[in-house]
N, C-alpha and C. Protein backbone atom coordinates (compact mmCIF):
# COMPACT_ATOMS: atom_id res chain seq x y z
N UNK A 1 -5.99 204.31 167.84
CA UNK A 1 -5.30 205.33 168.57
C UNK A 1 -6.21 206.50 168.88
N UNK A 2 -7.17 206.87 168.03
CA UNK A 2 -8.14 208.05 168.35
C UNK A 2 -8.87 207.65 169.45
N UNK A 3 -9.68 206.33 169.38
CA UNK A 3 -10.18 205.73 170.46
C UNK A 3 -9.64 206.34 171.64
N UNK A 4 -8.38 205.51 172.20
CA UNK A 4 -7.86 205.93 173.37
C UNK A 4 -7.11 206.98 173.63
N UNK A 5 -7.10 207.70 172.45
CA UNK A 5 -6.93 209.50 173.05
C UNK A 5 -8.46 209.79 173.36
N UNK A 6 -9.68 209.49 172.39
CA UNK A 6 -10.40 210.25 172.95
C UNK A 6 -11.13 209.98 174.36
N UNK A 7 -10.72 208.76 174.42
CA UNK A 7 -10.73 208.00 176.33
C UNK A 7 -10.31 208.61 177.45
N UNK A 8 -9.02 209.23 177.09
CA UNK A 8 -8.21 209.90 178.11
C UNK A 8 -8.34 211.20 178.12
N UNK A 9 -9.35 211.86 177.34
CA UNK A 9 -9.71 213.37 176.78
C UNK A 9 -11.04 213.29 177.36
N UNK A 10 -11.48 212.28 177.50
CA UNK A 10 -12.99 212.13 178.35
C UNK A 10 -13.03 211.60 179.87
N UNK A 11 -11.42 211.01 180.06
CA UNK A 11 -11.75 210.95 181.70
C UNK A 11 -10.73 212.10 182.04
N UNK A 12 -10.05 213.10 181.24
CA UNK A 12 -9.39 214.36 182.08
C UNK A 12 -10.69 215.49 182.08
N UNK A 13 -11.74 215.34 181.21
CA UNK A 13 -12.99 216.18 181.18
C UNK A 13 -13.81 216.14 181.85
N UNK A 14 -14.37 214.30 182.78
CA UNK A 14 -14.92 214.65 183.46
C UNK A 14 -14.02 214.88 185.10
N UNK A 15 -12.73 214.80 185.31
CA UNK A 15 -12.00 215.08 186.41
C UNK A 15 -12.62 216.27 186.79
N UNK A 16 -12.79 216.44 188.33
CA UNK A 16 -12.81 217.93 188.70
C UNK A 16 -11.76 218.57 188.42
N UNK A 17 -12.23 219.82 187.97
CA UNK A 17 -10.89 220.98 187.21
C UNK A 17 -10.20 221.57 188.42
N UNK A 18 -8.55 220.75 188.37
CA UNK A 18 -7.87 221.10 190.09
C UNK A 18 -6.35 221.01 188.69
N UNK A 19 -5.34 221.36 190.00
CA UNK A 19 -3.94 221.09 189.23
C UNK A 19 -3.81 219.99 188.70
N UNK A 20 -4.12 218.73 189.08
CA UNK A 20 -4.11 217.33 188.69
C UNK A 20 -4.31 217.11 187.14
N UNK A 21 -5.64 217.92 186.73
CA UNK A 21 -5.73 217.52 185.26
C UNK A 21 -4.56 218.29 184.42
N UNK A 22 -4.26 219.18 185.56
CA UNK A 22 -3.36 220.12 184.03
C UNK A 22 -2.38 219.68 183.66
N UNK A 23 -1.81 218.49 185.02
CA UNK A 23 -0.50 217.39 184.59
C UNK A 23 -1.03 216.52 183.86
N UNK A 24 -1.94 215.95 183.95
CA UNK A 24 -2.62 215.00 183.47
C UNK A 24 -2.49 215.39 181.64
N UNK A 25 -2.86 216.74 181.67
CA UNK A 25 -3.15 216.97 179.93
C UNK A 25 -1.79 217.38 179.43
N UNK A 26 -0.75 217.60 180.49
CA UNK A 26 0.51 217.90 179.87
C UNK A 26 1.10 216.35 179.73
N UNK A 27 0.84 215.75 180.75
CA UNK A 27 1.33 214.50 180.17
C UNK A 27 1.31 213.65 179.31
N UNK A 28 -0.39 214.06 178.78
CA UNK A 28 -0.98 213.68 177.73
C UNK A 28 -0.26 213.81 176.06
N UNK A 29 0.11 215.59 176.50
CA UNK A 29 0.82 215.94 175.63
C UNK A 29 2.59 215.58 174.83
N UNK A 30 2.69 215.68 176.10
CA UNK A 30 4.24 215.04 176.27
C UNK A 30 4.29 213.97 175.29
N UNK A 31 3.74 212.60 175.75
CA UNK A 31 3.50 211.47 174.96
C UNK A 31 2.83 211.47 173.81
N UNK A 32 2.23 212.11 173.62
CA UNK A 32 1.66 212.34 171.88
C UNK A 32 2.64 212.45 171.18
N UNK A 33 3.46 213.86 171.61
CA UNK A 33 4.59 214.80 171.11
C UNK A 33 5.48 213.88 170.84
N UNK A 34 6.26 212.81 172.12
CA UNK A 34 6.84 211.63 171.65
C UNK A 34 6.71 210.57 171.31
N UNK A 35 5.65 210.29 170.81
CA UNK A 35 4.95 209.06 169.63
C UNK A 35 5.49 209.77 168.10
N UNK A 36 5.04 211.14 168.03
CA UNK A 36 5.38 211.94 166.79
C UNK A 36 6.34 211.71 166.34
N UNK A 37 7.63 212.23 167.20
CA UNK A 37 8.83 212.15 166.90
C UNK A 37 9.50 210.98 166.93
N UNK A 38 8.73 209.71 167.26
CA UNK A 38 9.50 208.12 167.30
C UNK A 38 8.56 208.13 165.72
N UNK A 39 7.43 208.74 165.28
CA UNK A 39 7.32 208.00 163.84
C UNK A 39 7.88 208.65 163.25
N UNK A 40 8.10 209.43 163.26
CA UNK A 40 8.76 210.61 162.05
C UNK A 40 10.61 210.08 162.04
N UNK A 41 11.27 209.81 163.21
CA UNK A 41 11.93 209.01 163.00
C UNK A 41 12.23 207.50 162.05
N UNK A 42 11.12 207.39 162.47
CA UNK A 42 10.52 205.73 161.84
C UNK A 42 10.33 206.22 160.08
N UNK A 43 9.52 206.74 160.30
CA UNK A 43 9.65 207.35 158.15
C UNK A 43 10.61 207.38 157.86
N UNK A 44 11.72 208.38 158.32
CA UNK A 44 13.10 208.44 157.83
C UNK A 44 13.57 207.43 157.58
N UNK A 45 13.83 206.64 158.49
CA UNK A 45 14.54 205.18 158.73
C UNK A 45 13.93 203.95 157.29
N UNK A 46 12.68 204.25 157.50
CA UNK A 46 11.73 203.61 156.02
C UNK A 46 12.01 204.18 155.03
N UNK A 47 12.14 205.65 154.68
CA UNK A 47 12.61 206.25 153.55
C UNK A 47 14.29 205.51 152.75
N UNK A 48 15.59 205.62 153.69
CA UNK A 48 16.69 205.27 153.69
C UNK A 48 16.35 204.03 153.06
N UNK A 49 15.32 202.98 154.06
CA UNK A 49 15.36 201.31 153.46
C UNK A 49 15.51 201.62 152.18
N UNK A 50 14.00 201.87 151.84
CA UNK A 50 13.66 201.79 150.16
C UNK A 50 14.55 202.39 149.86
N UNK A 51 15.16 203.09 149.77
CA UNK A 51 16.21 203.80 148.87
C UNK A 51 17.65 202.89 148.46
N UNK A 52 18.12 202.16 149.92
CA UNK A 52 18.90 201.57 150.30
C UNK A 52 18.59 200.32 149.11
N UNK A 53 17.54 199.35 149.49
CA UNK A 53 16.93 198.20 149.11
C UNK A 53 17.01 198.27 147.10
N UNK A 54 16.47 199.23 147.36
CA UNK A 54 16.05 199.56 145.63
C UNK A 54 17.18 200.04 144.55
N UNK A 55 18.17 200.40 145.53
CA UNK A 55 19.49 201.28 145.04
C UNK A 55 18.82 202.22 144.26
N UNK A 56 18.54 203.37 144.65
CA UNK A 56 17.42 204.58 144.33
C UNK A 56 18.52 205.72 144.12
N UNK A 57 18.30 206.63 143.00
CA UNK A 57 18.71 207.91 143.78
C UNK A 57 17.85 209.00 144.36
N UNK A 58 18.46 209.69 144.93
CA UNK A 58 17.13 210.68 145.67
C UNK A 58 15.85 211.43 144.49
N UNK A 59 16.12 211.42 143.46
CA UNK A 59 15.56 211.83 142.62
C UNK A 59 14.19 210.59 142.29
N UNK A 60 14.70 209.39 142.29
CA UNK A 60 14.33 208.35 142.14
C UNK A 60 12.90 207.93 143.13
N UNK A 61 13.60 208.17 144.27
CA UNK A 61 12.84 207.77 146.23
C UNK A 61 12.09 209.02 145.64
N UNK A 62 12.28 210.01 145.59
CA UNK A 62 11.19 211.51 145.75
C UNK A 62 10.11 211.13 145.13
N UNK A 63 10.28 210.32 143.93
CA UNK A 63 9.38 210.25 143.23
C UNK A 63 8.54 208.56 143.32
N UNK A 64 9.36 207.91 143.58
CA UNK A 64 8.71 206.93 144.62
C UNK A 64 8.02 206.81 145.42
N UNK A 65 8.38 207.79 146.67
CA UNK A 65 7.11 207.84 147.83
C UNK A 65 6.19 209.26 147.64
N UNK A 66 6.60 209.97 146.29
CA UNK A 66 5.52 211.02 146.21
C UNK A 66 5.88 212.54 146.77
N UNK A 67 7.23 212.73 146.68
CA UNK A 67 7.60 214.08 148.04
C UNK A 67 9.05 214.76 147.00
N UNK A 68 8.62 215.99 147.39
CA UNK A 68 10.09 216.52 146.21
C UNK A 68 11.55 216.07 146.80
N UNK A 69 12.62 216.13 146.16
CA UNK A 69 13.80 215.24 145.71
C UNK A 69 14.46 216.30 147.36
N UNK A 70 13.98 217.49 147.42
CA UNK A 70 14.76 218.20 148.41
C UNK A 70 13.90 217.30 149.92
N UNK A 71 12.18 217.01 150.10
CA UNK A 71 12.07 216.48 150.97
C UNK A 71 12.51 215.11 151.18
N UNK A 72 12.97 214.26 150.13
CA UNK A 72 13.75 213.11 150.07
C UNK A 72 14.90 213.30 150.51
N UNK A 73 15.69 214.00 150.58
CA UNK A 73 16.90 214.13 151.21
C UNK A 73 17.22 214.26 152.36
N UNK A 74 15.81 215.26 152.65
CA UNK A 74 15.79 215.64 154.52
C UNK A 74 15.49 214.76 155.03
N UNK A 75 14.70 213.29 154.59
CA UNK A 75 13.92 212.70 155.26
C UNK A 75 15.16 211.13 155.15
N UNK A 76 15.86 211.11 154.28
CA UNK A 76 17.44 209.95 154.38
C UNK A 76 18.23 210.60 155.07
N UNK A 77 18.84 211.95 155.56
CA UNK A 77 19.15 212.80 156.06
C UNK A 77 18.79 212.95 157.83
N UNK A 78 17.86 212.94 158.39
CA UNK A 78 17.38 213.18 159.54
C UNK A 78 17.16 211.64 160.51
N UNK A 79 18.00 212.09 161.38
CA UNK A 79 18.31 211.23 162.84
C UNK A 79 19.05 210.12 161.74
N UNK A 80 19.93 210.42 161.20
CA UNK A 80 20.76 209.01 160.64
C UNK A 80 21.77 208.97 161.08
N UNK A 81 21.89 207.62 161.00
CA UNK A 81 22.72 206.92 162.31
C UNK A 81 24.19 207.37 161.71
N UNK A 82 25.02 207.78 162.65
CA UNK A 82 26.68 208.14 163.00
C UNK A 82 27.15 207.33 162.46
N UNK A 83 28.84 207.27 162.54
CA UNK A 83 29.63 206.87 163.14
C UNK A 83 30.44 207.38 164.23
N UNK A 84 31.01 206.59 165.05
CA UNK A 84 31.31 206.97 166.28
C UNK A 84 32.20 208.17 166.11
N UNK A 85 32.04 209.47 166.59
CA UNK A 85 32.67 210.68 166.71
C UNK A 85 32.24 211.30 165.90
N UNK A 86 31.37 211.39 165.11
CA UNK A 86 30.70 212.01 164.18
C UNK A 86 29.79 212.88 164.24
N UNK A 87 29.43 214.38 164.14
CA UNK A 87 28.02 214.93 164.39
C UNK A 87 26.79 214.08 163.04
N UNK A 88 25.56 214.37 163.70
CA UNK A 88 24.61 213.54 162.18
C UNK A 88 24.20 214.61 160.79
């Protein structure tokens, strides 16, 4: 993945400097920004498994994947899935 960021960081560098690159590097950005937030999703979702899988309690998972019992919570906690009519 560094590879081909630093690919696309070397052909918006040598672009002549016009409006074009500045979409170019926002777009760049954009999609980074939402790779981030699809893994950080994705952890959560992995956090829940193991917890789920292992029948864990949060005290348990915190200390499992290494993160205090309060970031274990946020992280089974965040983008988890509803039920229908439900805020998350």
């Amino acid at each position: 993945m560094d590879d081909v960021h630093k690919q696309a960081v070397s052909i918006i560098n040598s672009a002549a400097p016009d409006v074009s690159m500045f979409v170019a590097v926002t777009e760049l950005a954009d999609h980074v920004r939402k790779l981030s937030d699809d893994d950080a999703a994705l952890r959560s979702q992995v956090a829940r498994r193991i917890r789920d899988a292992r029948g864990l309690s949060l005290a348990s998972l915190a200390d499992h994947i290494g993160l205090s019992k309060a970031r274990a919570d946020q992280l089974v906690n965040k983008n988890r899935p509803t039920k229908e009519g439900t805020e998350p």
